[in-house]
PDB file of N, CA and C in Angstrom:
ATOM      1  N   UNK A   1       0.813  -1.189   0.000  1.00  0.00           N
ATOM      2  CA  UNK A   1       0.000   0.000   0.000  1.00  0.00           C
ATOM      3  C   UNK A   1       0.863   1.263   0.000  1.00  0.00           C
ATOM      4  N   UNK A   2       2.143   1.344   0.629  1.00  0.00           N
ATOM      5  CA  UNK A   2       2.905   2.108   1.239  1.00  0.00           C
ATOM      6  C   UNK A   2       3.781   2.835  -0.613  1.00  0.00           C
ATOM      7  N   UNK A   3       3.914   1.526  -1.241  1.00  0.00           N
ATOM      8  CA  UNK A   3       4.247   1.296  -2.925  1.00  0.00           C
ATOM      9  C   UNK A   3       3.281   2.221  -3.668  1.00  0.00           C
ATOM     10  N   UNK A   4       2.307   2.261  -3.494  1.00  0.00           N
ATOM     11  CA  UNK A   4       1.308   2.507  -4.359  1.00  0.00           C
ATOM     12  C   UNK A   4       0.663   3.863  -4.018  1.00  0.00           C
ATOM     13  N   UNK A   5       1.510   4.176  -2.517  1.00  0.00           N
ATOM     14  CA  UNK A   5       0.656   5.714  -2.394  1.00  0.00           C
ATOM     15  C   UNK A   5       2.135   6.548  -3.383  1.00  0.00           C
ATOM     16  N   UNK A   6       3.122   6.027  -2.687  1.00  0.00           N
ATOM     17  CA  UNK A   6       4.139   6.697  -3.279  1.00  0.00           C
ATOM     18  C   UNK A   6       4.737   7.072  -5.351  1.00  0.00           C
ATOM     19  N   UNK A   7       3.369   6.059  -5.678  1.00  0.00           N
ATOM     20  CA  UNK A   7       3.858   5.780  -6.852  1.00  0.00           C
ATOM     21  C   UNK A   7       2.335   7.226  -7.149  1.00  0.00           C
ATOM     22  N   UNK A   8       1.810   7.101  -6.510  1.00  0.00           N
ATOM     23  CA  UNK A   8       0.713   7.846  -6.794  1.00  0.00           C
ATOM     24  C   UNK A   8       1.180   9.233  -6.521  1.00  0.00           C
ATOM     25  N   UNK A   9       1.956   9.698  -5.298  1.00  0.00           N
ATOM     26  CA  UNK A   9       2.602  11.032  -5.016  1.00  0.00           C
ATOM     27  C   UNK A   9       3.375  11.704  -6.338  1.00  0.00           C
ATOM     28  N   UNK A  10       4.266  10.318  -6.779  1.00  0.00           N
ATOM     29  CA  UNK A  10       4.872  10.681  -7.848  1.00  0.00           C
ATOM     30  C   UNK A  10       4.496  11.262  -9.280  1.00  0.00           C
ATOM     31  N   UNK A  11       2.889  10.492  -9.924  1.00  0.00           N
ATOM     32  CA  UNK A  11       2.744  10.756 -10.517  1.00  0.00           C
ATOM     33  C   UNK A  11       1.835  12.165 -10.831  1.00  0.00           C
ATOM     34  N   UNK A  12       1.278  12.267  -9.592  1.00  0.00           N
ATOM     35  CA  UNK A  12       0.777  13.402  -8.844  1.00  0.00           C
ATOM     36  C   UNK A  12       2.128  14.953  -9.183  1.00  0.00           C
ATOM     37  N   UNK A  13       2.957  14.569  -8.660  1.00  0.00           N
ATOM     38  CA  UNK A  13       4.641  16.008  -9.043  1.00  0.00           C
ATOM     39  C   UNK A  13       4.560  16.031 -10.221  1.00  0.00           C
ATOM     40  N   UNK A  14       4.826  14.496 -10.810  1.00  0.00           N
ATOM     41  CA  UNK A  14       4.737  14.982 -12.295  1.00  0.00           C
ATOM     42  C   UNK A  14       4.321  15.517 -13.084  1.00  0.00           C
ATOM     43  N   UNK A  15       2.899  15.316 -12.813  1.00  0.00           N
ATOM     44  CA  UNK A  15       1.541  15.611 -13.762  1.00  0.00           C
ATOM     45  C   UNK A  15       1.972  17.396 -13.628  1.00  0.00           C
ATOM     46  N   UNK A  16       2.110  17.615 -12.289  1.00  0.00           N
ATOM     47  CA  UNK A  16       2.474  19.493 -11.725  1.00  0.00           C
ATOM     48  C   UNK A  16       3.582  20.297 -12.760  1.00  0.00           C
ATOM     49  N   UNK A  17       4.326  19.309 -12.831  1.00  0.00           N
ATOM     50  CA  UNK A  17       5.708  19.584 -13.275  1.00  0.00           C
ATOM     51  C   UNK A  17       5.580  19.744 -14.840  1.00  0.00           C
ATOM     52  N   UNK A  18       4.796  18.869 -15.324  1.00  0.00           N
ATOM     53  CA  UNK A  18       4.837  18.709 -16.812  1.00  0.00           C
ATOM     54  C   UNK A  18       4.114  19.848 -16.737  1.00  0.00           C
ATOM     55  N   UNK A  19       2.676  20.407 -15.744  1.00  0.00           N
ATOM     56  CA  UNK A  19       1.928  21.331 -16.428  1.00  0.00           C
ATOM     57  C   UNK A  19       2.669  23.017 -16.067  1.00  0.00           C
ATOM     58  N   UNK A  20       3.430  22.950 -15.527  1.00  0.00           N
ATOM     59  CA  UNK A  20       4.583  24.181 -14.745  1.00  0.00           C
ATOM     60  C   UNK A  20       5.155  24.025 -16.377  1.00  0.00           C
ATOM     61  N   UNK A  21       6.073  22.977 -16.826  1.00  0.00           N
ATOM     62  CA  UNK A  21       6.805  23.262 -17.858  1.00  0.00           C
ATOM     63  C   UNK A  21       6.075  23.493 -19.379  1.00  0.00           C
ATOM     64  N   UNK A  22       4.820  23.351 -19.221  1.00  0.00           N
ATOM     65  CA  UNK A  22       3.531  23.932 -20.811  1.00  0.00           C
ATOM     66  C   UNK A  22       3.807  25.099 -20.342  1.00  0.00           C
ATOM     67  N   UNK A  23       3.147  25.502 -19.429  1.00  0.00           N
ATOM     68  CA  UNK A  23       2.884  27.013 -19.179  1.00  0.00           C
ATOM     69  C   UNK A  23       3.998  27.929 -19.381  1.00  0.00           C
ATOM     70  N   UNK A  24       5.879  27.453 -18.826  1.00  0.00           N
ATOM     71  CA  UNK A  24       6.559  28.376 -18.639  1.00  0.00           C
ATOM     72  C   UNK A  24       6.802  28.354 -19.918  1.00  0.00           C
ATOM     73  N   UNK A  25       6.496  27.523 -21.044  1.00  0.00           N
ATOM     74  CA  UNK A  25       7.410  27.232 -22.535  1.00  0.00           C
ATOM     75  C   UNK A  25       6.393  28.251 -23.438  1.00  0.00           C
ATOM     76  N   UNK A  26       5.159  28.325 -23.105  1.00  0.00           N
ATOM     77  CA  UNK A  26       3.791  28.980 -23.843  1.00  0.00           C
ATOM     78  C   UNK A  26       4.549  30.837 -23.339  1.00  0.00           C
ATOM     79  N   UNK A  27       4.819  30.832 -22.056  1.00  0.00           N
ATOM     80  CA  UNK A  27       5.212  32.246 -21.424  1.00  0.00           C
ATOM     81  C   UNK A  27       6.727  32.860 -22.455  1.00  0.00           C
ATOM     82  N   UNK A  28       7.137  31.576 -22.656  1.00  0.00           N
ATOM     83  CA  UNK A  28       8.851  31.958 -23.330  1.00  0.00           C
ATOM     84  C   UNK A  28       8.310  32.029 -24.898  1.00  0.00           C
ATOM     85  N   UNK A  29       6.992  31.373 -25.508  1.00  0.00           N
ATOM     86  CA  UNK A  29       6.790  31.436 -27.065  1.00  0.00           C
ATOM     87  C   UNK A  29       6.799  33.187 -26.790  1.00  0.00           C
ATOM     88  N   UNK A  30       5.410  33.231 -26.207  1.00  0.00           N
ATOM     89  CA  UNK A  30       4.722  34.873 -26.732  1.00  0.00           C
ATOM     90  C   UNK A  30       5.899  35.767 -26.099  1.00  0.00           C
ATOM     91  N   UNK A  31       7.101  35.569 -25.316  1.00  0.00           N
ATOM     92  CA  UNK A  31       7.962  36.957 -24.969  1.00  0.00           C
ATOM     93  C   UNK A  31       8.889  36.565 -26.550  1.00  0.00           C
ATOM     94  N   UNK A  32       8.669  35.454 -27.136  1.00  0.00           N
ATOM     95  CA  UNK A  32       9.495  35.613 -27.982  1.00  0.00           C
ATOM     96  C   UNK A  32       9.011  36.137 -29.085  1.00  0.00           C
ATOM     97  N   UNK A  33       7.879  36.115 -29.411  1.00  0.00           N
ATOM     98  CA  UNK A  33       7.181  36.546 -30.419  1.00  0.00           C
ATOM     99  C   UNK A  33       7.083  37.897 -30.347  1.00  0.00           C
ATOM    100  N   UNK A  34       6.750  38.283 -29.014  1.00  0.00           N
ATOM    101  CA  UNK A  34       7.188  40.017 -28.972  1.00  0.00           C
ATOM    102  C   UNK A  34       8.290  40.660 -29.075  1.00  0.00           C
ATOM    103  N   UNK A  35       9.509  39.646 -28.766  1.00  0.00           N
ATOM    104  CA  UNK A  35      10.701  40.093 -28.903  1.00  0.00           C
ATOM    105  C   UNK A  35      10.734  40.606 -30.747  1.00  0.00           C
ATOM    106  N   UNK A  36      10.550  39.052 -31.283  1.00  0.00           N
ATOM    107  CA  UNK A  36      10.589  39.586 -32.592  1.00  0.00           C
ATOM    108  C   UNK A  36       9.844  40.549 -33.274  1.00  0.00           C
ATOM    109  N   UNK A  37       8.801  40.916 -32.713  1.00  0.00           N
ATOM    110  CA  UNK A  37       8.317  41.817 -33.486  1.00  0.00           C
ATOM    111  C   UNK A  37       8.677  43.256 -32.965  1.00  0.00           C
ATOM    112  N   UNK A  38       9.193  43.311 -32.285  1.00  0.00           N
ATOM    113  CA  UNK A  38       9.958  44.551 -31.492  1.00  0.00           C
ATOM    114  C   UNK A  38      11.143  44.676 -32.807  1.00  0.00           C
ATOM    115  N   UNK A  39      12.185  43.469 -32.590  1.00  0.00           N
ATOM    116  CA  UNK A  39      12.673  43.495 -33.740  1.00  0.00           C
ATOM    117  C   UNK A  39      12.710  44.139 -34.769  1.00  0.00           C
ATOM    118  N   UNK A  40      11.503  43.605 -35.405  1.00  0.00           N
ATOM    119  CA  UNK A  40      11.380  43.679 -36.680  1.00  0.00           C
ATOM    120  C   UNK A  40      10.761  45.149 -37.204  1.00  0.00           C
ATOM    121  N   UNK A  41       9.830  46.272 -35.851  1.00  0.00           N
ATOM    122  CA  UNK A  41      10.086  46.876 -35.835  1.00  0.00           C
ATOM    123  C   UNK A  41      11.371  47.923 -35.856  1.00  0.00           C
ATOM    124  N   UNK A  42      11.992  47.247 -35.197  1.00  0.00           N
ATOM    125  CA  UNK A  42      13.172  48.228 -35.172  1.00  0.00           C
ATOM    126  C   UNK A  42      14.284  48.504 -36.021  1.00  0.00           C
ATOM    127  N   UNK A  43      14.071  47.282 -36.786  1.00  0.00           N
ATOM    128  CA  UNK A  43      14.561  46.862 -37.946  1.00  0.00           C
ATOM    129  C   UNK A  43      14.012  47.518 -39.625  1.00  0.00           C
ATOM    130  N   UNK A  44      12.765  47.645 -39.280  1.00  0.00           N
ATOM    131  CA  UNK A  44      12.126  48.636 -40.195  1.00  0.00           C
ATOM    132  C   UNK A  44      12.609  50.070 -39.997  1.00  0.00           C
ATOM    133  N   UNK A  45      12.233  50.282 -39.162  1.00  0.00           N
ATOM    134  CA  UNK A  45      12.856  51.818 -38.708  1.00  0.00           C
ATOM    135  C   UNK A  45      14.015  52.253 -39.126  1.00  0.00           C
ATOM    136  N   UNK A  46      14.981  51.319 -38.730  1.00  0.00           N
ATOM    137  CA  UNK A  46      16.735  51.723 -39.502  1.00  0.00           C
ATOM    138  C   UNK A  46      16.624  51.203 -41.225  1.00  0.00           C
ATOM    139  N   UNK A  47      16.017  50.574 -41.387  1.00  0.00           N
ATOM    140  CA  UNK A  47      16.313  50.766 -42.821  1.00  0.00           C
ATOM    141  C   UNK A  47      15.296  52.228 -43.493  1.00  0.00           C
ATOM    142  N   UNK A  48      14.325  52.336 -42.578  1.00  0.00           N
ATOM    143  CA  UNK A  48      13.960  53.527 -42.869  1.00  0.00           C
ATOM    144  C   UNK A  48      14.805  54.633 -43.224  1.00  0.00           C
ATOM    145  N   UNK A  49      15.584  54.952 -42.105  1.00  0.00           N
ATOM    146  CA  UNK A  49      16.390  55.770 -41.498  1.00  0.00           C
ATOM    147  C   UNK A  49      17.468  56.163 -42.029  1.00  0.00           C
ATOM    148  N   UNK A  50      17.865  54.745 -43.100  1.00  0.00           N
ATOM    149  CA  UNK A  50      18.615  54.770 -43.876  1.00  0.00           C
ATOM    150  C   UNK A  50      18.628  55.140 -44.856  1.00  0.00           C
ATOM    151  N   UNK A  51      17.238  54.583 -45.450  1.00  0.00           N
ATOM    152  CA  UNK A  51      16.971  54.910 -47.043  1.00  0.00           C
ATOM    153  C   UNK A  51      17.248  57.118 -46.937  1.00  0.00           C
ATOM    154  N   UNK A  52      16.230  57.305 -45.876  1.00  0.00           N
ATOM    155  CA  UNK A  52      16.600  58.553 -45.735  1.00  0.00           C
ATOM    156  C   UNK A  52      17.626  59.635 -46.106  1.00  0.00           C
ATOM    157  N   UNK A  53      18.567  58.474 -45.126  1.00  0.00           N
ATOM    158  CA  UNK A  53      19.832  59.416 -45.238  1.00  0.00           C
ATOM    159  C   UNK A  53      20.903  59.539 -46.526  1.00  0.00           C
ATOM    160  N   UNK A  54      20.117  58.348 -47.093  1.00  0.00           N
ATOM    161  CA  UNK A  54      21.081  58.049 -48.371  1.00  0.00           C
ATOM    162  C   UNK A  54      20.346  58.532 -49.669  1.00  0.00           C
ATOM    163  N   UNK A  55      19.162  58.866 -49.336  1.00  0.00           N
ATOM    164  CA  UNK A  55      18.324  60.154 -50.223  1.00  0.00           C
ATOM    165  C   UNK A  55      18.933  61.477 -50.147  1.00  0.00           C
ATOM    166  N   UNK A  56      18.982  62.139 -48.435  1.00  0.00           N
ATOM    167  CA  UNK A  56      19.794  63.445 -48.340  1.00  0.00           C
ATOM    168  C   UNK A  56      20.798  63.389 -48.713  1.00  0.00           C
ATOM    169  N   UNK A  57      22.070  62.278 -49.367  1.00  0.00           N
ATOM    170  CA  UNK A  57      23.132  62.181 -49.709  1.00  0.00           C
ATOM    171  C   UNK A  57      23.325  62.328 -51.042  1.00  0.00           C
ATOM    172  N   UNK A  58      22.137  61.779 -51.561  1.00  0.00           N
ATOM    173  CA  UNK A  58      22.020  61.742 -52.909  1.00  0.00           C
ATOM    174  C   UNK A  58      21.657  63.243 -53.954  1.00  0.00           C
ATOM    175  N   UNK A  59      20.637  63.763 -52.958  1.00  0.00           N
ATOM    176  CA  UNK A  59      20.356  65.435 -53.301  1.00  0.00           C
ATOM    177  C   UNK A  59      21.591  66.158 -52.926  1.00  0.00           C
ATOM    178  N   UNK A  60      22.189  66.048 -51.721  1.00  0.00           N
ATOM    179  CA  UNK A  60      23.460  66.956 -51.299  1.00  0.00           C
ATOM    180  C   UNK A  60      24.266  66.587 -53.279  1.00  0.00           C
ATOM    181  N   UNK A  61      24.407  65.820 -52.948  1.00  0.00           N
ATOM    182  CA  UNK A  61      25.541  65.032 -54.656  1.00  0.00           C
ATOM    183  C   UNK A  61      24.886  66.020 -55.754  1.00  0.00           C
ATOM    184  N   UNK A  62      23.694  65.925 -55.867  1.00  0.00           N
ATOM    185  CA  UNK A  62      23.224  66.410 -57.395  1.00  0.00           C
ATOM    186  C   UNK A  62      23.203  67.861 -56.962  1.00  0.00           C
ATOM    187  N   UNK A  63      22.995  68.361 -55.870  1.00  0.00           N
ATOM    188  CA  UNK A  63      23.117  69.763 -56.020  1.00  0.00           C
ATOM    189  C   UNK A  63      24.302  70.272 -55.945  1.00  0.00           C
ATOM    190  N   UNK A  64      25.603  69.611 -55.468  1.00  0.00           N
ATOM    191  CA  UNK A  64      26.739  69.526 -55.557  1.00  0.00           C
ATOM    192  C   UNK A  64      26.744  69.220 -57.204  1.00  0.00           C
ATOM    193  N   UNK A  65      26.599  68.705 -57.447  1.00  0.00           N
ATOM    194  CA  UNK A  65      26.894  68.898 -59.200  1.00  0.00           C
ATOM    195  C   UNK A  65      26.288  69.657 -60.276  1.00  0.00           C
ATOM    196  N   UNK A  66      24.924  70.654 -59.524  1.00  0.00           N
ATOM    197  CA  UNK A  66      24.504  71.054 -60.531  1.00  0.00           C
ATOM    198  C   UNK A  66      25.475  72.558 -60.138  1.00  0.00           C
ATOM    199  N   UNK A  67      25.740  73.074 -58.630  1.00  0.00           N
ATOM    200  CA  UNK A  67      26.818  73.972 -58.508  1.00  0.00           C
ATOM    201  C   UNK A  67      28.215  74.252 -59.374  1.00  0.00           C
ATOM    202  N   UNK A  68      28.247  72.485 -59.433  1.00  0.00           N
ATOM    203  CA  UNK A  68      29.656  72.636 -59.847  1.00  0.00           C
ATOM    204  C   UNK A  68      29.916  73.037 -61.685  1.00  0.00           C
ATOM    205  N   UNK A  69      28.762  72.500 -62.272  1.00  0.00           N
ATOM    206  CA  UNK A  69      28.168  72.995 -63.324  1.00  0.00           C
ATOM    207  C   UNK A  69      28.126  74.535 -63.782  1.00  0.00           C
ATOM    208  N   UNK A  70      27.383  75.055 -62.971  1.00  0.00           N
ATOM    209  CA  UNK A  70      27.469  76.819 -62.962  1.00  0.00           C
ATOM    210  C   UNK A  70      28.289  77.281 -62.988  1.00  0.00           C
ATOM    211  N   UNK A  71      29.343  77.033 -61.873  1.00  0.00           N
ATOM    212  CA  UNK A  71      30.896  77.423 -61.223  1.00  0.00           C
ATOM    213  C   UNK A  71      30.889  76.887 -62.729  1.00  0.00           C
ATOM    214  N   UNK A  72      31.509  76.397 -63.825  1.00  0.00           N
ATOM    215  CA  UNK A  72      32.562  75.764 -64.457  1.00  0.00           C
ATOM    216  C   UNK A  72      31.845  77.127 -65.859  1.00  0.00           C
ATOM    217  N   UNK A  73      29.852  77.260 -65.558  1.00  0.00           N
ATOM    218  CA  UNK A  73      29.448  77.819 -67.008  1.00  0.00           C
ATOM    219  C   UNK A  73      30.436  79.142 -67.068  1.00  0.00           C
ATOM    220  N   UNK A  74      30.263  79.650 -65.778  1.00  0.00           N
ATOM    221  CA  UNK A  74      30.566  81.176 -65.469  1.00  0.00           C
ATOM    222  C   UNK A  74      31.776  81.505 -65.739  1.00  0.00           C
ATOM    223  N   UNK A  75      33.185  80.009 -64.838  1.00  0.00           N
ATOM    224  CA  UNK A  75      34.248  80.511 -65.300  1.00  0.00           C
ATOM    225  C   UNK A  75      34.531  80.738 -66.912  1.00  0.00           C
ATOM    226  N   UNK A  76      34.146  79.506 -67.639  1.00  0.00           N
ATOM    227  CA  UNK A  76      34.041  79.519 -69.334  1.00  0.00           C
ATOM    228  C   UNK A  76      33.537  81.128 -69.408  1.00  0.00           C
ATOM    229  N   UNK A  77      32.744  81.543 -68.966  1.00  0.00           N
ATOM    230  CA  UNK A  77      32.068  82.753 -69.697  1.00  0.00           C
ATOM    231  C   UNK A  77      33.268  83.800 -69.353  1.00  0.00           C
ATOM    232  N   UNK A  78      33.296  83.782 -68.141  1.00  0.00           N
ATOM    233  CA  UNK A  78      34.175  85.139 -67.489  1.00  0.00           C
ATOM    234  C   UNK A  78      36.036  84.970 -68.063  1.00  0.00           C
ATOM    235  N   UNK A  79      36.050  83.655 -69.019  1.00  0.00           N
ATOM    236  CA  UNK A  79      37.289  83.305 -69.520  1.00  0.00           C
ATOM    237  C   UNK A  79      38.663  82.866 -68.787  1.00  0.00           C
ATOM    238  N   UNK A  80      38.087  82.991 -67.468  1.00  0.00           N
ATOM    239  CA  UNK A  80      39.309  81.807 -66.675  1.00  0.00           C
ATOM    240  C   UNK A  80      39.227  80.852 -66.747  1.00  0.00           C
ATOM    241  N   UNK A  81      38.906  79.550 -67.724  1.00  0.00           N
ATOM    242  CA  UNK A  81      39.081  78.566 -67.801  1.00  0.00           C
ATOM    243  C   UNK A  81      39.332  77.813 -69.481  1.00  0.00           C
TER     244      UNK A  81
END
């Protein structure tokens, strides 16, 4: 009898244990799922951030070249070049 309570205690922890380890693994999916989408936010954002800056780089360039253009019409005109 003494066999059979103990086998019963046991399966009793277990049953606890297995349902402790669903729950903490279900708790670790969804922080992970938020992790990633935190992520993937943030990850959007810098390529945002990027495209940006490599737009303002791109206008700085062409207006840098349409300057450098003028500068070159004027010297031709004014005959220093």
């Amino acid at each position: 009898m003494e066999m059979a309570e103990n086998l019963r205690e046991k399966i009793v922890e277990t049953n606890r244990d297995v349902k402790w380890i669903c729950r903490t693994l279900t708790e670790m999916k969804e922080r992970d799922a938020e992790m990633e989408g935190r992520l993937r936010a943030l990850e959007n954002w810098r390529s945002e951030t990027v495209g940006e800056e490599k737009k303002e780089r791109q206008i700085a360039a062409g207006a840098g070249g349409v300057v450098g253009g003028i500068v070159a019409v004027v010297v031709k005109v004014i005959g220093w070049g």
